[in-house]
C-alpha atoms as a PDB file:
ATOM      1  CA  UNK A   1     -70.757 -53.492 -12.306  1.00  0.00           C
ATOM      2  CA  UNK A   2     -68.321 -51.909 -15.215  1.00  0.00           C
ATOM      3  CA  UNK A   3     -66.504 -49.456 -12.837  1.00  0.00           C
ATOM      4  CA  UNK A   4     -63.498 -50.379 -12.486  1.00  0.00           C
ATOM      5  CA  UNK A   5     -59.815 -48.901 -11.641  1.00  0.00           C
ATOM      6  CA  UNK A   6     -57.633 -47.829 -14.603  1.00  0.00           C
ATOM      7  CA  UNK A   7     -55.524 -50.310 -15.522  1.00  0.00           C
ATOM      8  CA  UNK A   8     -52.556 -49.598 -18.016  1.00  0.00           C
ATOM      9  CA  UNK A   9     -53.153 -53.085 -19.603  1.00  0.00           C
ATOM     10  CA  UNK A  10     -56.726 -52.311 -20.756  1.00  0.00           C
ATOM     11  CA  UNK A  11     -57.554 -50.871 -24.278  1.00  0.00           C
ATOM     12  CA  UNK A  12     -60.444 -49.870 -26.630  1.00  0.00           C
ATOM     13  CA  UNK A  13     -60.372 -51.528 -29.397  1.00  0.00           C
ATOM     14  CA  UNK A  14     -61.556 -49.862 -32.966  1.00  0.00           C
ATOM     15  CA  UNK A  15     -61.981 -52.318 -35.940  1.00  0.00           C
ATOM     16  CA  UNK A  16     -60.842 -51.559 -39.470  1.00  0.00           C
ATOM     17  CA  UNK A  17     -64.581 -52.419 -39.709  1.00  0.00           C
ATOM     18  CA  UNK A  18     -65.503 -48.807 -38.377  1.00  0.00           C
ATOM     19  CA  UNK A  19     -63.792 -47.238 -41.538  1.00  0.00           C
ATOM     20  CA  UNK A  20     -64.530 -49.935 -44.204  1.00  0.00           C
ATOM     21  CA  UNK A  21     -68.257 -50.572 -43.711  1.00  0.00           C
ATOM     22  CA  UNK A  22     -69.479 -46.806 -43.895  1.00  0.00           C
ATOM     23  CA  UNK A  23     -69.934 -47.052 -39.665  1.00  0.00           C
ATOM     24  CA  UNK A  24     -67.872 -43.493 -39.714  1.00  0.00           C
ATOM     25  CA  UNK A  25     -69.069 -41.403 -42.355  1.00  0.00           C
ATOM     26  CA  UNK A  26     -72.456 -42.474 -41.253  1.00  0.00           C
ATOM     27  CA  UNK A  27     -72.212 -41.664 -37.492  1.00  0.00           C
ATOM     28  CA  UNK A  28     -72.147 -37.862 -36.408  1.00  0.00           C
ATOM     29  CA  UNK A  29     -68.827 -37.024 -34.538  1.00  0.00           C
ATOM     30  CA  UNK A  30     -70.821 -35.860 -31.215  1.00  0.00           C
ATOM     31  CA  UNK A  31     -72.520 -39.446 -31.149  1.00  0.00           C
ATOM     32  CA  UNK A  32     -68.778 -41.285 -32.274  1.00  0.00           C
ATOM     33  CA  UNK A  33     -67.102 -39.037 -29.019  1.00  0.00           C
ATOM     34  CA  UNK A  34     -69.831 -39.988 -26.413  1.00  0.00           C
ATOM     35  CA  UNK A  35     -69.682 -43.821 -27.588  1.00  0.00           C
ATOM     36  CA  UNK A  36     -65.500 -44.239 -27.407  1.00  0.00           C
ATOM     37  CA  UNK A  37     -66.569 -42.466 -23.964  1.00  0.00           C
ATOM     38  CA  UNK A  38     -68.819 -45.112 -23.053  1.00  0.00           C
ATOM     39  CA  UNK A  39     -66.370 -47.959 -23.978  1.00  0.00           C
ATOM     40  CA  UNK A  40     -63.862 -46.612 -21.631  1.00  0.00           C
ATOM     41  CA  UNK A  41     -66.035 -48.071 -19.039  1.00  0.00           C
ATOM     42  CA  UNK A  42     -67.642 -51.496 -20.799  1.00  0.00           C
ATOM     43  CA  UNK A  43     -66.636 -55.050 -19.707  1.00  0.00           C
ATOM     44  CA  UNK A  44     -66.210 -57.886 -21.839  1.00  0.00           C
ATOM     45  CA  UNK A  45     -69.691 -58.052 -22.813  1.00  0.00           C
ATOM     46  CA  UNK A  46     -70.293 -54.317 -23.783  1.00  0.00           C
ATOM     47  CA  UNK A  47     -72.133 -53.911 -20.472  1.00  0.00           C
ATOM     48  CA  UNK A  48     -71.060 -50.477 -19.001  1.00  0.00           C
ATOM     49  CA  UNK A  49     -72.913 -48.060 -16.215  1.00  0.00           C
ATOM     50  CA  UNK A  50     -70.923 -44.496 -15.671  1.00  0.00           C
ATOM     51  CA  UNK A  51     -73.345 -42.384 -13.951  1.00  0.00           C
ATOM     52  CA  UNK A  52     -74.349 -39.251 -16.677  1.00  0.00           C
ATOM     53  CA  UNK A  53     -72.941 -37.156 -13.679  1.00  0.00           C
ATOM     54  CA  UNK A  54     -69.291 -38.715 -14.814  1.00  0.00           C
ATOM     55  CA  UNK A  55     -70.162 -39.150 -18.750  1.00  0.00           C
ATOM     56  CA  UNK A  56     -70.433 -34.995 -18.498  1.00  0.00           C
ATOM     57  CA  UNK A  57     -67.236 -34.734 -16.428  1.00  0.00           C
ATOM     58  CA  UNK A  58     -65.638 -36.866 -19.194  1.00  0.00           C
ATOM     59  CA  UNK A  59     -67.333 -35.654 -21.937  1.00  0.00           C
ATOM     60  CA  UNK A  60     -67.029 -31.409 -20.844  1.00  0.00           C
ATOM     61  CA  UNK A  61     -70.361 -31.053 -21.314  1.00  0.00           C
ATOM     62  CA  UNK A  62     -73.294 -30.662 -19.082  1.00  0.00           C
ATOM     63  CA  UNK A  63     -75.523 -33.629 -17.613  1.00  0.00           C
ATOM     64  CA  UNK A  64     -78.741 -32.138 -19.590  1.00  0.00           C
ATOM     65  CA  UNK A  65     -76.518 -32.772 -22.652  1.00  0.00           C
ATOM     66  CA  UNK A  66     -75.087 -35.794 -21.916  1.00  0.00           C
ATOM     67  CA  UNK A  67     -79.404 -36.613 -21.492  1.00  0.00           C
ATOM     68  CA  UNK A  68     -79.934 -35.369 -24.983  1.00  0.00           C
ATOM     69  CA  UNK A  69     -76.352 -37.458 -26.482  1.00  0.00           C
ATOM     70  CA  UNK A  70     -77.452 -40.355 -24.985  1.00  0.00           C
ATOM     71  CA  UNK A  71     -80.816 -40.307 -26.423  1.00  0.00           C
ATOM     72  CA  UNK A  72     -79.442 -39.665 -29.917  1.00  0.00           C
ATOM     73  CA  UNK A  73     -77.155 -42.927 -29.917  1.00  0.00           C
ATOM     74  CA  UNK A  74     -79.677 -44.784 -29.126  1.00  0.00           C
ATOM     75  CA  UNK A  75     -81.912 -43.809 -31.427  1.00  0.00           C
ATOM     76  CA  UNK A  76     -79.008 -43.856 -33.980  1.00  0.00           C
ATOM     77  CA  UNK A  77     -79.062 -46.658 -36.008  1.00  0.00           C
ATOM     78  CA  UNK A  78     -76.589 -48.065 -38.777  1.00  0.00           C
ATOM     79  CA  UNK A  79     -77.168 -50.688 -41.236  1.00  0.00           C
ATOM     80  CA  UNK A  80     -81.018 -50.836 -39.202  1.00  0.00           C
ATOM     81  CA  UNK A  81     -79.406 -51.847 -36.145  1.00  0.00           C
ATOM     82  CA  UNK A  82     -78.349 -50.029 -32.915  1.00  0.00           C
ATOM     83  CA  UNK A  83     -75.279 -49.642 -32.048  1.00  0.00           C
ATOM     84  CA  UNK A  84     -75.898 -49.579 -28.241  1.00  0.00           C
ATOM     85  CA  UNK A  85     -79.013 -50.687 -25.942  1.00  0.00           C
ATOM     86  CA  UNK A  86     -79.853 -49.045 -22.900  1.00  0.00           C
ATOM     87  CA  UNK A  87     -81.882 -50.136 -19.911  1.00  0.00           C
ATOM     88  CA  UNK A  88     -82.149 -48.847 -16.230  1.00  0.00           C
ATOM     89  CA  UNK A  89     -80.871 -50.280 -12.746  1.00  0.00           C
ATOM     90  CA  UNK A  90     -83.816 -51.002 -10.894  1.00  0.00           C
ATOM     91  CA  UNK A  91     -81.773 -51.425  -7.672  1.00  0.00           C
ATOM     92  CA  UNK A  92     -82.365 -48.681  -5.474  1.00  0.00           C
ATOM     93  CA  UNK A  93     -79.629 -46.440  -3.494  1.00  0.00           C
ATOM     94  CA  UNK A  94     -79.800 -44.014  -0.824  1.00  0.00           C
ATOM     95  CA  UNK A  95     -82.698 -42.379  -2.126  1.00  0.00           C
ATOM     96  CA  UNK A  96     -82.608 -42.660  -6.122  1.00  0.00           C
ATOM     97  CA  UNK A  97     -82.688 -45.737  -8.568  1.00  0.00           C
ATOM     98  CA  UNK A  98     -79.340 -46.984  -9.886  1.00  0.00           C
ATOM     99  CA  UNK A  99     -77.766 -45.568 -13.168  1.00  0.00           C
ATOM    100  CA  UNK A 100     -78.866 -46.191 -16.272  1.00  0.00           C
ATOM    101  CA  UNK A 101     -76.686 -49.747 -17.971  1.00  0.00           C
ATOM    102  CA  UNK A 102     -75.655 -49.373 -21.795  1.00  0.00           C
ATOM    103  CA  UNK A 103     -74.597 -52.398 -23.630  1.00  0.00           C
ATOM    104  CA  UNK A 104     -72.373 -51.361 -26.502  1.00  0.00           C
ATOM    105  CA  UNK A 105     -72.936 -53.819 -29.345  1.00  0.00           C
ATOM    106  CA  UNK A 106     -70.767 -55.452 -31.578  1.00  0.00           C
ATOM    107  CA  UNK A 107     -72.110 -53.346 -34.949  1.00  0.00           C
ATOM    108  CA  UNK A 108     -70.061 -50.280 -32.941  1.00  0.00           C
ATOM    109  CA  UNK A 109     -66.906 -51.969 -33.599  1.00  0.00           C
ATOM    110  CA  UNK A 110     -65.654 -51.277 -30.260  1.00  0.00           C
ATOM    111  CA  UNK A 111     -64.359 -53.781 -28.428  1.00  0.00           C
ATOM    112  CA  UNK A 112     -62.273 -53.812 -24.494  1.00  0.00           C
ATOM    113  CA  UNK A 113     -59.030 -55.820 -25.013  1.00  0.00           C
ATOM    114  CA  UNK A 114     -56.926 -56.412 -21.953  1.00  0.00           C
ATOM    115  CA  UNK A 115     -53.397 -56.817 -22.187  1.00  0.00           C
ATOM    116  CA  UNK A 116     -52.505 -57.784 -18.316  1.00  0.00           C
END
């Protein structure tokens, strides 16, 4: 779906918004790190699907905490909305269901801008 090649044209993008609307003195910095690590991999649309397996590589952590990060930023809300849905693959590979699929909303202020 989302995983993709690197591609030296393609960016995160991080609104003024982030700063000016309270979005980052309101968000803890272990939930801001794991959600510009998410947006690495989201298209478009916000729709991204690392396994945990590679948000732990990424993030230096272990899978059981990239579990427990997860779960916080979703349950994190700002302004009474998430910043970030999450729903599972039901497609089914070699043995175990597909990865979970995040959809990282436009309250996050994040955005993928491609340059190419």
């Amino acid at each position: 779906m989302s995983r993709r090649k690197e591609s030296p044209g393609l960016f995160v993008k991080l609104y003024q918004k982030a700063r000016t609307s309270g979005l980052l003195g309101k968000i803890s910095s272990r939930n801001w790190k794991t959600l510009c690590v998410l947006a690495t991999y989201m298209n478009r649309e916000g729709v991204c699907n690392p396994s945990q397996a590679q948000l732990a590589k990424d993030l230096g952590v272990s899978r059981s905490t990239v579990s427990r990060r997860i779960k916080d930023l979703t349950n994190f809300r700002f302004k009474g909305l998430p910043i970030i849905e999450i729903s599972k693959d039901n497609r089914y590979f070699g043995g175990q269901h597909g990865a979970n699929v995040y959809v990282i909303l436009k309250n996050s202020c994040l955005q993928i801008f491609d340059v190419s």
